[in-house]
Protein backbone atom coordinates (compact mmCIF):
# COMPACT_ATOMS: atom_id res chain seq x y z
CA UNK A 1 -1.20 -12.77 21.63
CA UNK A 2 -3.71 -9.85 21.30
CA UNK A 3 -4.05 -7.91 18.15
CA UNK A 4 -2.03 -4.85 19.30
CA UNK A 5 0.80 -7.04 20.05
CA UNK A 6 0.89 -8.25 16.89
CA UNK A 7 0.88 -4.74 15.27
CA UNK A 8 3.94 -4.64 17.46
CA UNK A 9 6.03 -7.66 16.11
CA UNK A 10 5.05 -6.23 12.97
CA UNK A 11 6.34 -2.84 12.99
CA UNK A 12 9.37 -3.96 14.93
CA UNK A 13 9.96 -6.57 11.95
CA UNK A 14 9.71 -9.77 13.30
CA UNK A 15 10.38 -12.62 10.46
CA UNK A 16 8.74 -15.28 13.18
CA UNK A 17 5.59 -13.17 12.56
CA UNK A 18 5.80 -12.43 9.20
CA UNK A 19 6.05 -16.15 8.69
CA UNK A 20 3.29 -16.62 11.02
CA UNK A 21 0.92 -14.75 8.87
CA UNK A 22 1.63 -16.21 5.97
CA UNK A 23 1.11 -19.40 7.07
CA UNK A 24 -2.73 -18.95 8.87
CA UNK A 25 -5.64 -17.57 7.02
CA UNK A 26 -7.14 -16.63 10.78
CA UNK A 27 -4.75 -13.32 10.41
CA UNK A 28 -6.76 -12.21 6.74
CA UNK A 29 -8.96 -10.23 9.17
CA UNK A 30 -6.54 -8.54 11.19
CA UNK A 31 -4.40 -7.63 7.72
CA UNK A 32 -7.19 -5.66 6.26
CA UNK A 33 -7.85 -4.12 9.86
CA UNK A 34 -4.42 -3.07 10.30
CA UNK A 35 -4.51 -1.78 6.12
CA UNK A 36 -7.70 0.35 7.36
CA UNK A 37 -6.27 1.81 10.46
CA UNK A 38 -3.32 2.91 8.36
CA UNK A 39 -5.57 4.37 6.21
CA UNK A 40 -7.64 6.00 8.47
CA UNK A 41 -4.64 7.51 11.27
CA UNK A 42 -2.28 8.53 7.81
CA UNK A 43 -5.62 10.19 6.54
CA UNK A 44 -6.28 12.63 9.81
CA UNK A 45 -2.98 13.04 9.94
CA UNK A 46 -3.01 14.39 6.25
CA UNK A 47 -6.66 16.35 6.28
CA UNK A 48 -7.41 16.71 9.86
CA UNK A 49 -11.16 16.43 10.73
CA UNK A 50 -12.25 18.30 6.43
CA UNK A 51 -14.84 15.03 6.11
CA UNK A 52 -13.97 15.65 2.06
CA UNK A 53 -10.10 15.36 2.43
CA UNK A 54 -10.39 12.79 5.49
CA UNK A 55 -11.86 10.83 3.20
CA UNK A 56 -9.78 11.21 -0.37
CA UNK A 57 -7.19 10.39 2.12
CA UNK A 58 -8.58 7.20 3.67
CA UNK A 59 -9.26 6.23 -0.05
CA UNK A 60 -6.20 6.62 -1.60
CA UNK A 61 -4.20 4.93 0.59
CA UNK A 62 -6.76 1.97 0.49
CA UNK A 63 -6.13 2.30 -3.32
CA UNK A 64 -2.34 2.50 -3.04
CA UNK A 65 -2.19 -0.49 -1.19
CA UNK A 66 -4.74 -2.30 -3.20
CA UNK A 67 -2.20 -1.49 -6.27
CA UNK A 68 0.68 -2.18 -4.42
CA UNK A 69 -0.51 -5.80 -3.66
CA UNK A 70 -1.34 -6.36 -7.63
CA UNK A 71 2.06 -5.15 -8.57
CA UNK A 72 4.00 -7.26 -5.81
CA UNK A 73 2.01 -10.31 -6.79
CA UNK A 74 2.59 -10.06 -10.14
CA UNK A 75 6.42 -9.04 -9.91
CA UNK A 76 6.99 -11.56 -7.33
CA UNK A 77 5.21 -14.67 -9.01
CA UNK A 78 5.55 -13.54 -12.95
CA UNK A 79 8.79 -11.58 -13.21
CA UNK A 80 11.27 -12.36 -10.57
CA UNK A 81 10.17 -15.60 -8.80
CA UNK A 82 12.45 -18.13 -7.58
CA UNK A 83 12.32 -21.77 -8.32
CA UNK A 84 10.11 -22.51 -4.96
CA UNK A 85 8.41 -19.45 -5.05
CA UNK A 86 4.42 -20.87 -4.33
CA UNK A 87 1.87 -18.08 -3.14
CA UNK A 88 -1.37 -17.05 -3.30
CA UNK A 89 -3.48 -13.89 -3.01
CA UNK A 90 -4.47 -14.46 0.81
CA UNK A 91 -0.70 -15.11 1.64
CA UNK A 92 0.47 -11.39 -0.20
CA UNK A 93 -2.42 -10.07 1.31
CA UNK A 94 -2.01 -11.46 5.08
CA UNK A 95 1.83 -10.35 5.41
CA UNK A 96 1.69 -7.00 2.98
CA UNK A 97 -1.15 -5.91 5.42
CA UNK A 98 0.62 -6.31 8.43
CA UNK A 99 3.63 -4.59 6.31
CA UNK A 100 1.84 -1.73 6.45
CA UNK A 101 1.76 -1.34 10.26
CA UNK A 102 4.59 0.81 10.38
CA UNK A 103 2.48 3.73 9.00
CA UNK A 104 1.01 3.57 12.23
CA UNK A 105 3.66 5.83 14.08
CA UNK A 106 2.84 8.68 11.70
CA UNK A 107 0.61 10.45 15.27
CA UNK A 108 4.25 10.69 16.08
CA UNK A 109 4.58 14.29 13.78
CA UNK A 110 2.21 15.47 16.80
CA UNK A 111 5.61 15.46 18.92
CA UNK A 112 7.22 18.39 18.11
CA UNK A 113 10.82 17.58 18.10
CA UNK A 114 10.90 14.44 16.07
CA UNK A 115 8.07 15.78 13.49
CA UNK A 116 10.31 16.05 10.61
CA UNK A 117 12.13 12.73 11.01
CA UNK A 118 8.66 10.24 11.17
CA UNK A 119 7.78 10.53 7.15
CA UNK A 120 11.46 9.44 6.36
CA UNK A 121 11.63 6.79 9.30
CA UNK A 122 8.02 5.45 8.46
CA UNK A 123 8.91 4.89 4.93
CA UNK A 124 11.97 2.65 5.59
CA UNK A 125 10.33 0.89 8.16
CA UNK A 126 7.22 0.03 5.55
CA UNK A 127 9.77 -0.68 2.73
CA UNK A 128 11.74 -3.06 5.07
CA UNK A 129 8.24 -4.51 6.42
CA UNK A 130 7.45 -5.01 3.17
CA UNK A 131 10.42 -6.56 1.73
CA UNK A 132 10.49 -9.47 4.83
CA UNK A 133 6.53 -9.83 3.82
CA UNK A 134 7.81 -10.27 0.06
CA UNK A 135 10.25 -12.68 0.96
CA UNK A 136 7.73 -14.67 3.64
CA UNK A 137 4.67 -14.37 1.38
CA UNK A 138 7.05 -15.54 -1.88
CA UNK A 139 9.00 -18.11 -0.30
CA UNK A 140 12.52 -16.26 -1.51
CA UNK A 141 15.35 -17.70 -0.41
CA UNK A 142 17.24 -14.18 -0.99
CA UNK A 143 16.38 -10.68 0.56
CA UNK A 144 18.18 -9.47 -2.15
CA UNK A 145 15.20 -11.01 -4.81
CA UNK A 146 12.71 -9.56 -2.31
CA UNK A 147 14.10 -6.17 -2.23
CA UNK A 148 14.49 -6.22 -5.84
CA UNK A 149 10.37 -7.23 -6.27
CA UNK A 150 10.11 -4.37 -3.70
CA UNK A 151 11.88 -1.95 -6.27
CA UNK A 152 10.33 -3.16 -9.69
CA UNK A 153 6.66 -3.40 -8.51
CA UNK A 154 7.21 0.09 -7.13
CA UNK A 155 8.39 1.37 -10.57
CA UNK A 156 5.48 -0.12 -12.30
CA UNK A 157 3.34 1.11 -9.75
CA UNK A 158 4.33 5.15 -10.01
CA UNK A 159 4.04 4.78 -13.83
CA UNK A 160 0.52 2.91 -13.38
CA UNK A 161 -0.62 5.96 -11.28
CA UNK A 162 1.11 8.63 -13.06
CA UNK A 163 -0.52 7.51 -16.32
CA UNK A 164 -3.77 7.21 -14.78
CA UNK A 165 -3.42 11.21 -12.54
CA UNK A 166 -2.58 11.85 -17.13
CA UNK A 167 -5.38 10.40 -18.66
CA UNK A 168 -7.90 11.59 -16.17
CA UNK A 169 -6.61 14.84 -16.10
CA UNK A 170 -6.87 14.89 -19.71
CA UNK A 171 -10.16 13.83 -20.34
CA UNK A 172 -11.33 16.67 -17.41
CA UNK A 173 -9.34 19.21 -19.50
CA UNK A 174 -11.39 17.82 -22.46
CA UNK A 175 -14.54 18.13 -20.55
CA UNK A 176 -14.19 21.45 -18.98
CA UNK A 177 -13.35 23.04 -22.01
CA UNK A 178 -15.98 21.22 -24.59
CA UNK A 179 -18.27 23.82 -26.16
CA UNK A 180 -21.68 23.27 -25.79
CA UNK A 181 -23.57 23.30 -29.48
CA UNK A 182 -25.11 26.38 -30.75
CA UNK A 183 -27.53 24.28 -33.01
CA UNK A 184 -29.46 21.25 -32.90
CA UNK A 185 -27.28 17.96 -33.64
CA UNK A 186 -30.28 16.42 -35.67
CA UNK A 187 -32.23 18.73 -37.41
CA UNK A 188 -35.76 17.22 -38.51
């Protein structure tokens, strides 16, 4: 199976695969390919061909996934875990990559027609992508706990980046509207 089949099974949500991935560290690769594709069609389809924007786009959903991950681990292993939940980083890492492959089929808002219905039909198909790779990764017995690990990480994850868009908006308020001293600071 090539590597474009496998983006297949994952956007099409195949548990086989999921499970799959979890299982063989040979698919770490192919994760953080798929994470950077994502990145890189969601960010042209956001800025175009601006090089600036391209790029705050690329990066920020690099970051977003990056924070995702952290807050999925942590829910999933600190807060909600079941009694045979046993993961590591490279199993989160291996399946919530893959996860991501639905944001793939975001060209589709080139088409016209369908252009308004891809954002909402991506984002279900990552959120359901992700919860099977929560529940895979985890070892959940339940979709239920999955979806729920799903929900809370997400939570944490919109305060986590709300507080940060705060603070550093503050302290650029702060900066762009320091005065610059009239007189020497240390006078001799």
């Amino acid at each position: 199976m090539n590597y474009f089949q496998r983006l297949k099974k994952a956007i099409f949500l195949d548990v086989a695969f999921y499970e799959e991935v979890e299982k063989d560290k040979k698919f770490t690769d192919q994760a953080m390919m798929t994470v950077a594709l994502v990145s890189i069609v969601q960010g042209f389809m956001i800025a175009g061909f601006a090089p600036i924007a391209l790029v705050q786009g690329i990066l920020g959903s690099l970051i977003r996934f990056l924070i995702w991950a952290f807050f999925i681990a942590f829910v999933g292993t600190r807060i909600l875990p079941e009694p045979e939940t046993e993961s590591n980083t490279g199993e989160l890492i291996r399946t919530l990559g893959f996860a991501y492959a639905p944001g793939l089929l975001v060209v589709l808002k080139i088409v016209p027609i369908i252009s308004a219905f891809v954002d909402p039909v991506v984002t279900i198909l990552q959120l359901a992508a992700m919860t099977i790779a929560v529940r895979q990764a985890l070892d959940f017995n339940s979709t239920v706990r999955a979806i729920g690990v799903c929900i809370v990480a997400f939570i944490l994850m919109i305060v986590a980046l709300t507080l940060f868009i705060g603070f550093t908006a503050f302290f650029v308020g702060v900066a762009e509207n320091a005065v610059a001293p009239t007189a020497p600071l240390l006078e001799t």
